[in-house]
PDB file of N, CA and C in Angstrom:
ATOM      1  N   UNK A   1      88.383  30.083  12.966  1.00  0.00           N
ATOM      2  CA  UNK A   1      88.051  29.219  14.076  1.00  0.00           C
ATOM      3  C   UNK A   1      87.429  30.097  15.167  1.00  0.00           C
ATOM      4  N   UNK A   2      86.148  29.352  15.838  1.00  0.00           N
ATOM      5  CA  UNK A   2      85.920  29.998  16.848  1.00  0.00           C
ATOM      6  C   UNK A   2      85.158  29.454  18.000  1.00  0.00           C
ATOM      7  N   UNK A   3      85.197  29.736  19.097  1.00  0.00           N
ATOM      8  CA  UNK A   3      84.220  29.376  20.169  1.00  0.00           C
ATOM      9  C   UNK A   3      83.562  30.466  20.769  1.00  0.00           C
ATOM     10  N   UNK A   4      82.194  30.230  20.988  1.00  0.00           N
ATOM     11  CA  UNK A   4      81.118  30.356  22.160  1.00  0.00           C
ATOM     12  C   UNK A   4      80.832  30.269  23.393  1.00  0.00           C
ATOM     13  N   UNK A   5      81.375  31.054  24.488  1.00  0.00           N
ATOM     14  CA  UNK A   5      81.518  30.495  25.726  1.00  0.00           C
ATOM     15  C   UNK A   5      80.318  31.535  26.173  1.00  0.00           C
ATOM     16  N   UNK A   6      79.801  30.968  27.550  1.00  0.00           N
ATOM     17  CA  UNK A   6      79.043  31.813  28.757  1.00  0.00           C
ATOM     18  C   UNK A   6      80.326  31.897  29.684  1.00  0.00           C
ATOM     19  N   UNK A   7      80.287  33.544  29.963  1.00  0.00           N
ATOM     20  CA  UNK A   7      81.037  34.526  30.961  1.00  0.00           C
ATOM     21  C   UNK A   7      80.875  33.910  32.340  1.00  0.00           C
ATOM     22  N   UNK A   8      81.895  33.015  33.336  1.00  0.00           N
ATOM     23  CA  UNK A   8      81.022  32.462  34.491  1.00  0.00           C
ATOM     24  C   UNK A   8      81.790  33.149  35.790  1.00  0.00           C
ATOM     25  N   UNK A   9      82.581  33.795  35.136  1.00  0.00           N
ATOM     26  CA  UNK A   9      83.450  35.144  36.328  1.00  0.00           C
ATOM     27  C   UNK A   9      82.251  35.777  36.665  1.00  0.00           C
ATOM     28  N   UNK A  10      82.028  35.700  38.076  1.00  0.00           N
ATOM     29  CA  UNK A  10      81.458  36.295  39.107  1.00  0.00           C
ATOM     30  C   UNK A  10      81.615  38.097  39.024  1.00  0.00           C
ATOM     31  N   UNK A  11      82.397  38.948  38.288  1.00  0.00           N
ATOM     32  CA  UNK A  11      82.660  40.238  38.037  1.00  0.00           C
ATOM     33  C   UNK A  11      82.353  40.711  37.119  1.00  0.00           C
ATOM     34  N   UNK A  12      82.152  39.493  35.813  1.00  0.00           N
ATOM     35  CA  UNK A  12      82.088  39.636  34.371  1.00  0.00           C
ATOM     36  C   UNK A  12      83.406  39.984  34.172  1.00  0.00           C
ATOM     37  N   UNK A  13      83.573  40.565  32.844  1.00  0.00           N
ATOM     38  CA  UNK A  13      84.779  41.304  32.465  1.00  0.00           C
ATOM     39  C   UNK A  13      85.046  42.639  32.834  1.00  0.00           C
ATOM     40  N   UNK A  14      85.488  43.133  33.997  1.00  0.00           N
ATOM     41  CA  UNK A  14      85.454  44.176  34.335  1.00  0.00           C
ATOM     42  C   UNK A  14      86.534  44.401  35.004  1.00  0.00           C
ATOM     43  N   UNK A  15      87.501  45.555  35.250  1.00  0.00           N
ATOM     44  CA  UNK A  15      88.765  45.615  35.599  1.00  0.00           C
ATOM     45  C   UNK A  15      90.014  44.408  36.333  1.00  0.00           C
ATOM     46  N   UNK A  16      89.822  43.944  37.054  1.00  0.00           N
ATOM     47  CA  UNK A  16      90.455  42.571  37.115  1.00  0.00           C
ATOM     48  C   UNK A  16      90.548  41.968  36.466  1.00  0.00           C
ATOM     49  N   UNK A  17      89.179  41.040  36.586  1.00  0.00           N
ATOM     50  CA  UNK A  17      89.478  40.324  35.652  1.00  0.00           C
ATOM     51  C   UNK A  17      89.756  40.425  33.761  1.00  0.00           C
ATOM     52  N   UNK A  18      89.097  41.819  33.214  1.00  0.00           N
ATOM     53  CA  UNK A  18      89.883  41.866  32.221  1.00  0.00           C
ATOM     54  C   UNK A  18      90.840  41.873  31.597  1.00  0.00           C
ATOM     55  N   UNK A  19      91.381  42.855  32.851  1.00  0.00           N
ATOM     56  CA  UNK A  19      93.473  42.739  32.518  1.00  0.00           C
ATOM     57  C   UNK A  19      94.020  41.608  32.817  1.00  0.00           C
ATOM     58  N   UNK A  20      93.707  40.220  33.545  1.00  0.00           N
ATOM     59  CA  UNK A  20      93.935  39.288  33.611  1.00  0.00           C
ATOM     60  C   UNK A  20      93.460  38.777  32.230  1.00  0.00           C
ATOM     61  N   UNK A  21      92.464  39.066  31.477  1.00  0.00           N
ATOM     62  CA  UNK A  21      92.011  38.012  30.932  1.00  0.00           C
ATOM     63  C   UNK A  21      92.996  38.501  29.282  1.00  0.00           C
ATOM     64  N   UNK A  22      93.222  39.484  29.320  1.00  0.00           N
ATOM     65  CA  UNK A  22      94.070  40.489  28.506  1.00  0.00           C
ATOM     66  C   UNK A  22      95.615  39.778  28.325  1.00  0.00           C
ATOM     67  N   UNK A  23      95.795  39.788  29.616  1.00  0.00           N
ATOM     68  CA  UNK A  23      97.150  39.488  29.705  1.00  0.00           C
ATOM     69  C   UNK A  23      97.238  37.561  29.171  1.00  0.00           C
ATOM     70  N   UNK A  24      96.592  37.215  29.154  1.00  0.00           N
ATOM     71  CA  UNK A  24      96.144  35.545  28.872  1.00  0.00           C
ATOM     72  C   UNK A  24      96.184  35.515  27.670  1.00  0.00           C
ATOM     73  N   UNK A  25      95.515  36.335  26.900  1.00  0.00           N
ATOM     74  CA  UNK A  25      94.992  36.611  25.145  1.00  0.00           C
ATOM     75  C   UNK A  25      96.454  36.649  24.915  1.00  0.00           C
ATOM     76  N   UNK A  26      97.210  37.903  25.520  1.00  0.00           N
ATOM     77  CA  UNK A  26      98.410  38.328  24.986  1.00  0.00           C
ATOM     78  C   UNK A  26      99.631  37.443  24.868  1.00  0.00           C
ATOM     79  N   UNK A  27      99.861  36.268  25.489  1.00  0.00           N
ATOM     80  CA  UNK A  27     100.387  35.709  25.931  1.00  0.00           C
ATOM     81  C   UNK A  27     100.564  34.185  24.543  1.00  0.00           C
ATOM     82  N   UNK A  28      98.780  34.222  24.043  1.00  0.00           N
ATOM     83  CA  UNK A  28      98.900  32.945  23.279  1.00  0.00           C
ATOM     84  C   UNK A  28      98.805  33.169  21.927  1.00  0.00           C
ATOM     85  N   UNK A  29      99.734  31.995  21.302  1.00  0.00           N
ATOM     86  CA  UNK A  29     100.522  32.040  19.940  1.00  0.00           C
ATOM     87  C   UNK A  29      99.754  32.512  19.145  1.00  0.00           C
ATOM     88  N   UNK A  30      98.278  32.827  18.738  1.00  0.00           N
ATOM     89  CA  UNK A  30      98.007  33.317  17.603  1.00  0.00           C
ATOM     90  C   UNK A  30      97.369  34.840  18.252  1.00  0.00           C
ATOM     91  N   UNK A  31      96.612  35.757  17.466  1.00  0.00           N
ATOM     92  CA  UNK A  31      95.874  36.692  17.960  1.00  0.00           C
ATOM     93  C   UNK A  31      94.426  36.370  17.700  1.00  0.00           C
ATOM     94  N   UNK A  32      93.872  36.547  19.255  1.00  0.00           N
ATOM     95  CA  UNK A  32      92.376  36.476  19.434  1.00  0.00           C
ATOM     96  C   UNK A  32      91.446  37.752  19.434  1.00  0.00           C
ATOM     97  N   UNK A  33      90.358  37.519  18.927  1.00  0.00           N
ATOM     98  CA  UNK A  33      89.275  38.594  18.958  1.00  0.00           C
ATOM     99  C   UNK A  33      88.285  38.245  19.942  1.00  0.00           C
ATOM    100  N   UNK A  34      87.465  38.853  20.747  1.00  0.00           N
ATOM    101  CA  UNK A  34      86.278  38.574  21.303  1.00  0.00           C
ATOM    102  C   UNK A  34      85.346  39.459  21.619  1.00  0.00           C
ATOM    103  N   UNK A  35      84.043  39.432  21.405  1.00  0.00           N
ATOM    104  CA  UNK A  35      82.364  40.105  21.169  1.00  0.00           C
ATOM    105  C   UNK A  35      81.806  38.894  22.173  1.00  0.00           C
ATOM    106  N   UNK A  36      80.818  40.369  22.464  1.00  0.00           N
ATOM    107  CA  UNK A  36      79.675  39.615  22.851  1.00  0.00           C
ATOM    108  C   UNK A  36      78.896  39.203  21.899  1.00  0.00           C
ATOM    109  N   UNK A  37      78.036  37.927  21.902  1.00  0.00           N
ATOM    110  CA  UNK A  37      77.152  37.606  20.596  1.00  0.00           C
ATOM    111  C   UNK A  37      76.382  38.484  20.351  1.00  0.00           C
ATOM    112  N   UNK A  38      76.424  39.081  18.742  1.00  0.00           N
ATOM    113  CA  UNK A  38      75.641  39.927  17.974  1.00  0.00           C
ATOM    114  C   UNK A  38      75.992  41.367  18.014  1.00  0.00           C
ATOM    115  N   UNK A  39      77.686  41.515  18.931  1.00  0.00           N
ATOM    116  CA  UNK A  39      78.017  42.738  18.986  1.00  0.00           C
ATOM    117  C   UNK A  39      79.882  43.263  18.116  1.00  0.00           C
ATOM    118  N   UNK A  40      80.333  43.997  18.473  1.00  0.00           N
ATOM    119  CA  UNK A  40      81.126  43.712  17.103  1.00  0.00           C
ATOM    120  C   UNK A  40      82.352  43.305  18.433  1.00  0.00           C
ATOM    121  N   UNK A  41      83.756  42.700  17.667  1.00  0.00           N
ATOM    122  CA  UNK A  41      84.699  42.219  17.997  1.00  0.00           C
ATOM    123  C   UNK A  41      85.665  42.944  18.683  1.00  0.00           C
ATOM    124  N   UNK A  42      87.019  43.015  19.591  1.00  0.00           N
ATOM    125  CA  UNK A  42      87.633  43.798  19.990  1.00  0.00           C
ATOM    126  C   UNK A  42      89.162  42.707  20.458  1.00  0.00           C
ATOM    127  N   UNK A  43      90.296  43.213  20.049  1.00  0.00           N
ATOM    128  CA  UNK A  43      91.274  42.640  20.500  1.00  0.00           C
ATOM    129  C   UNK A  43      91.407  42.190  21.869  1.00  0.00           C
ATOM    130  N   UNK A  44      91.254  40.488  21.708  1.00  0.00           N
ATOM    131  CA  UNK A  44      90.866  39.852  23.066  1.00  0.00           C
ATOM    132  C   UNK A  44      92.357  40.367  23.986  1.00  0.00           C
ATOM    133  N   UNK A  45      93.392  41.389  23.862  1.00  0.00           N
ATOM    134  CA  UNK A  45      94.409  41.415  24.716  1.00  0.00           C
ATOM    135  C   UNK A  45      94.418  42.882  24.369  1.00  0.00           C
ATOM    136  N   UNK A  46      93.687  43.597  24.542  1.00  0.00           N
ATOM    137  CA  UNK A  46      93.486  45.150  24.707  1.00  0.00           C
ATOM    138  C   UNK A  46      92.386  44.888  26.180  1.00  0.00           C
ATOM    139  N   UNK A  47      92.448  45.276  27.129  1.00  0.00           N
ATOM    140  CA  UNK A  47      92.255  45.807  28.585  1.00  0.00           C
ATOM    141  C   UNK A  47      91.225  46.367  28.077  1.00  0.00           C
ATOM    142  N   UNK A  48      91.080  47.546  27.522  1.00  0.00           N
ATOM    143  CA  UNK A  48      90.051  48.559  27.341  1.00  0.00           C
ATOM    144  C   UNK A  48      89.378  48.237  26.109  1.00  0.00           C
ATOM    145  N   UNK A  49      89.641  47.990  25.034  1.00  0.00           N
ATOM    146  CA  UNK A  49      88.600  47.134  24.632  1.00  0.00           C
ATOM    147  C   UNK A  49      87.442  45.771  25.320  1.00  0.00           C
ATOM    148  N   UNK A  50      88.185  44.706  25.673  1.00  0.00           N
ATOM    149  CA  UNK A  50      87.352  43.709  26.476  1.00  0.00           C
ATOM    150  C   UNK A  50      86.403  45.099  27.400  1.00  0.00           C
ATOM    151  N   UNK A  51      86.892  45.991  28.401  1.00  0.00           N
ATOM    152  CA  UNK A  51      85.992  46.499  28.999  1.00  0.00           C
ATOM    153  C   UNK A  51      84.612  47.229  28.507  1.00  0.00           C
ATOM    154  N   UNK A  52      85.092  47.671  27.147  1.00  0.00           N
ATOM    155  CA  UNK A  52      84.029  48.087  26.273  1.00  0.00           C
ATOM    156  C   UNK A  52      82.787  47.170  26.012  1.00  0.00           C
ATOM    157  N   UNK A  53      83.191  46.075  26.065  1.00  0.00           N
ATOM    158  CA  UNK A  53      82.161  44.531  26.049  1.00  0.00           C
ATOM    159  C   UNK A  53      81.035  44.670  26.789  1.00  0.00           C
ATOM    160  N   UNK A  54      81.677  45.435  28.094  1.00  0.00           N
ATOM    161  CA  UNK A  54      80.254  44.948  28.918  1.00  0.00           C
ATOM    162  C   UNK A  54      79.776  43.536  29.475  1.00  0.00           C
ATOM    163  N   UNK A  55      80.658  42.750  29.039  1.00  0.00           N
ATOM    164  CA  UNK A  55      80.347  41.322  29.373  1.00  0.00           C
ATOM    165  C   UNK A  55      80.183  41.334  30.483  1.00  0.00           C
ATOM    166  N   UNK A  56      79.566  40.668  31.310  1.00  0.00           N
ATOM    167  CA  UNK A  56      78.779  40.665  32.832  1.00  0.00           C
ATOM    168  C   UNK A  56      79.175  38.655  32.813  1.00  0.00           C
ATOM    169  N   UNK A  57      78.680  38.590  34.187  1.00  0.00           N
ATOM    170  CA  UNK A  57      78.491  37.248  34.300  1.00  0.00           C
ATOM    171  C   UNK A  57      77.053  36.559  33.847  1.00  0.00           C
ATOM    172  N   UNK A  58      77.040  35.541  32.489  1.00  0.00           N
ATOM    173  CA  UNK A  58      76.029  34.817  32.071  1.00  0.00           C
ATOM    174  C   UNK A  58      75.735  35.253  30.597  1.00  0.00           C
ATOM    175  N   UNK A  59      76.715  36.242  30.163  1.00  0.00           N
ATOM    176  CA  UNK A  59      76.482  36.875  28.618  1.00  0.00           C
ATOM    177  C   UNK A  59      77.240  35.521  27.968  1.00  0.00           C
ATOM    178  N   UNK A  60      77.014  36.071  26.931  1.00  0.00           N
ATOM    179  CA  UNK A  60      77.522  34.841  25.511  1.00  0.00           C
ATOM    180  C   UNK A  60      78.477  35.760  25.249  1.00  0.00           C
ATOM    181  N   UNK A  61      79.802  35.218  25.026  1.00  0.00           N
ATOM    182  CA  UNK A  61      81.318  35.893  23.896  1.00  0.00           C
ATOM    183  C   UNK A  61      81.485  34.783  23.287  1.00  0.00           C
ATOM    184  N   UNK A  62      82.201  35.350  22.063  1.00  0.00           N
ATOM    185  CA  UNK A  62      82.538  34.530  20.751  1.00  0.00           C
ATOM    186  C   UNK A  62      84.387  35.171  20.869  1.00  0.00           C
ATOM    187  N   UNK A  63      85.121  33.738  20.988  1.00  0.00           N
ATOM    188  CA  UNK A  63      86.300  34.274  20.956  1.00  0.00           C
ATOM    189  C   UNK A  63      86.520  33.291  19.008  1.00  0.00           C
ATOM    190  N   UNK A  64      87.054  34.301  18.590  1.00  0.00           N
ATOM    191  CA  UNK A  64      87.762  34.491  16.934  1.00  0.00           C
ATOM    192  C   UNK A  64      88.738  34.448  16.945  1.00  0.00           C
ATOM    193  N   UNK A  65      89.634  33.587  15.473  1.00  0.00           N
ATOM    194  CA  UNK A  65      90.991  33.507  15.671  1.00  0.00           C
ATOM    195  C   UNK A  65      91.202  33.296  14.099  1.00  0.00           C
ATOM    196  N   UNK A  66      91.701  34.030  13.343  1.00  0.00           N
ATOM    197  CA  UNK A  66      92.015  33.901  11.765  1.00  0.00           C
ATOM    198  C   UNK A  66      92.633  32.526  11.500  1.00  0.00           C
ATOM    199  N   UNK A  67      93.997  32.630  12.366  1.00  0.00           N
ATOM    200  CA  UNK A  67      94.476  31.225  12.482  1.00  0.00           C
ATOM    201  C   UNK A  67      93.603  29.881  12.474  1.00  0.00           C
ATOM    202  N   UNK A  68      94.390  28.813  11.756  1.00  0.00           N
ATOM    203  CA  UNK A  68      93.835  27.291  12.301  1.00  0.00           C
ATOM    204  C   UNK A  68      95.392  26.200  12.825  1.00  0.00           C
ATOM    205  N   UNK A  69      94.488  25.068  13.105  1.00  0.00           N
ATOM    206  CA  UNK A  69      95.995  24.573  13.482  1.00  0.00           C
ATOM    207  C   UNK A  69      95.922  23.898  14.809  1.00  0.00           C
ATOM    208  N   UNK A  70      96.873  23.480  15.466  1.00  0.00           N
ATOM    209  CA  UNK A  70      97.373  23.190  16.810  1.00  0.00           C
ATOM    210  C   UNK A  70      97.039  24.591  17.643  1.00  0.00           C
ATOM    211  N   UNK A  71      97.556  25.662  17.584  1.00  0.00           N
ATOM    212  CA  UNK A  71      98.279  26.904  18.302  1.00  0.00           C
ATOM    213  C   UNK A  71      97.187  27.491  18.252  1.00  0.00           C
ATOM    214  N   UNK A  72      96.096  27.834  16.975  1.00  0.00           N
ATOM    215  CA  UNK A  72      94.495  28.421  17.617  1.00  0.00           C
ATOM    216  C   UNK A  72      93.935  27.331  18.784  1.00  0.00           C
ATOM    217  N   UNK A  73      93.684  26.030  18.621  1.00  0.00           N
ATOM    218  CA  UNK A  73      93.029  25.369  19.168  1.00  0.00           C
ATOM    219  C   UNK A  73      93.613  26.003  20.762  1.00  0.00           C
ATOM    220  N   UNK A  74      94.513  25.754  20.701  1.00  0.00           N
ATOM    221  CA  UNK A  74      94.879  25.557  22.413  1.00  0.00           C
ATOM    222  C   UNK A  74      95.006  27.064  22.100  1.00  0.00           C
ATOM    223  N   UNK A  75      94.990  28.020  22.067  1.00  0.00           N
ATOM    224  CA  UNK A  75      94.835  29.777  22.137  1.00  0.00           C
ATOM    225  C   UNK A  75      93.232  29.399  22.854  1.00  0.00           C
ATOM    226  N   UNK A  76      92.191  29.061  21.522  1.00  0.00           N
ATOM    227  CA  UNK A  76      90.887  29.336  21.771  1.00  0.00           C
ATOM    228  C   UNK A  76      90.298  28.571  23.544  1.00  0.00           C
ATOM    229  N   UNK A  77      91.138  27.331  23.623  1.00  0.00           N
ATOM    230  CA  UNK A  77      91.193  26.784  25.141  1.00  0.00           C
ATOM    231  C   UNK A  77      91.460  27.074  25.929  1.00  0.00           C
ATOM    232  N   UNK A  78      92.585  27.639  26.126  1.00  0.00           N
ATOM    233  CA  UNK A  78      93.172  28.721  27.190  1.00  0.00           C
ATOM    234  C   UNK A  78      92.016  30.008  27.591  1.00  0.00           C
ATOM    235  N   UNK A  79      91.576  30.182  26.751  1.00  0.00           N
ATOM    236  CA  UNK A  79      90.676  31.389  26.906  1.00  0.00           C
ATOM    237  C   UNK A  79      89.322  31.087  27.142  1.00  0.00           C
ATOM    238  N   UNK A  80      88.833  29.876  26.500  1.00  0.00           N
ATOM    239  CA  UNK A  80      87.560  29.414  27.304  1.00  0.00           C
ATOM    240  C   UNK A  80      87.542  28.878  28.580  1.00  0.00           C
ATOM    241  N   UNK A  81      88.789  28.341  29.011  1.00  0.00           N
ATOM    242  CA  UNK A  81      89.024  27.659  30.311  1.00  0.00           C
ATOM    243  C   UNK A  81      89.137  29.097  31.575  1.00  0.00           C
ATOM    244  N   UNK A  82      89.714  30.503  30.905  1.00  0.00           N
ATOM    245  CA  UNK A  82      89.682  31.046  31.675  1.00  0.00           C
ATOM    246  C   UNK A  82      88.369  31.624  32.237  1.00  0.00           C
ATOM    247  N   UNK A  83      87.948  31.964  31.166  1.00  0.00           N
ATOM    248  CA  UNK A  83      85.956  32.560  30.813  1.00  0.00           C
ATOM    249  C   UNK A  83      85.284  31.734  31.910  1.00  0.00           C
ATOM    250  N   UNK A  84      85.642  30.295  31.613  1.00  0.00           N
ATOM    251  CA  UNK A  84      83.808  29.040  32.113  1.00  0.00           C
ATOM    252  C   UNK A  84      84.701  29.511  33.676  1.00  0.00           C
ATOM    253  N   UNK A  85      85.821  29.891  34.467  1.00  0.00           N
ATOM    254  CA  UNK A  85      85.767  29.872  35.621  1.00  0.00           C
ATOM    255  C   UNK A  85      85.094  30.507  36.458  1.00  0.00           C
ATOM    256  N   UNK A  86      84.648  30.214  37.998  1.00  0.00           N
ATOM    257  CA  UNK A  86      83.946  31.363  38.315  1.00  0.00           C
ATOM    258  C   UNK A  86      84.524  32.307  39.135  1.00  0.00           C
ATOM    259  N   UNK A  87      85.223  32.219  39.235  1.00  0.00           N
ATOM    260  CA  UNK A  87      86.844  32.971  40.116  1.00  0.00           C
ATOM    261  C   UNK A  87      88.149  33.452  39.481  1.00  0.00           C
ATOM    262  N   UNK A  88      88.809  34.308  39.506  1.00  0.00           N
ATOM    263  CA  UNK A  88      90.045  34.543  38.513  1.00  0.00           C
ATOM    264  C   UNK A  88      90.888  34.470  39.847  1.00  0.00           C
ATOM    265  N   UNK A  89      91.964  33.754  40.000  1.00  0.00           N
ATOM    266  CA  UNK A  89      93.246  33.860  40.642  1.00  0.00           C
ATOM    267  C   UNK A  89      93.977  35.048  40.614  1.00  0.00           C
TER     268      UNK A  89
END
């Protein structure tokens, strides 16, 4: 299973908001992967991986999830809902 989101954090993925976005991954029931499109994958709840991304605000990520089910779906939601924001709390 997977989704396609545009990055709409104003920082991209970059120290804040990565470890926020880290700590979110880590948190939901299955394990997520996420790349930028056409680049390779990195444990969406490794800090320093996501930073390796480079994701900026307006790139394409592909969040991946081996899992199917109830528990990817709402994993892969949680994590696009955090992405499309343009502000991290």
């Amino acid at each position: 299973m997977e989704r396609t989101v545009v990055v709409a954090i104003t920082e991209g993925l970059h120290a804040r908001p990565a470890a926020l976005f880290a700590q979110k991954a880590g948190q939901q029931p299955v394990p997520v992967r996420i790349a930028k499109v056409g680049g390779d994958a990195v444990d969406a709840a490794s800090i320093l991986g996501i930073m390796t991304l480079g994701a900026g605000v307006g790139d394409e990520v592909v969040l991946r999830t081996d899992d199917d089910g109830d528990d990817a779906t709402a994993a892969l939601d949680a994590l696009v809902e955090f992405l499309s924001s343009e502000a991290v709390a």
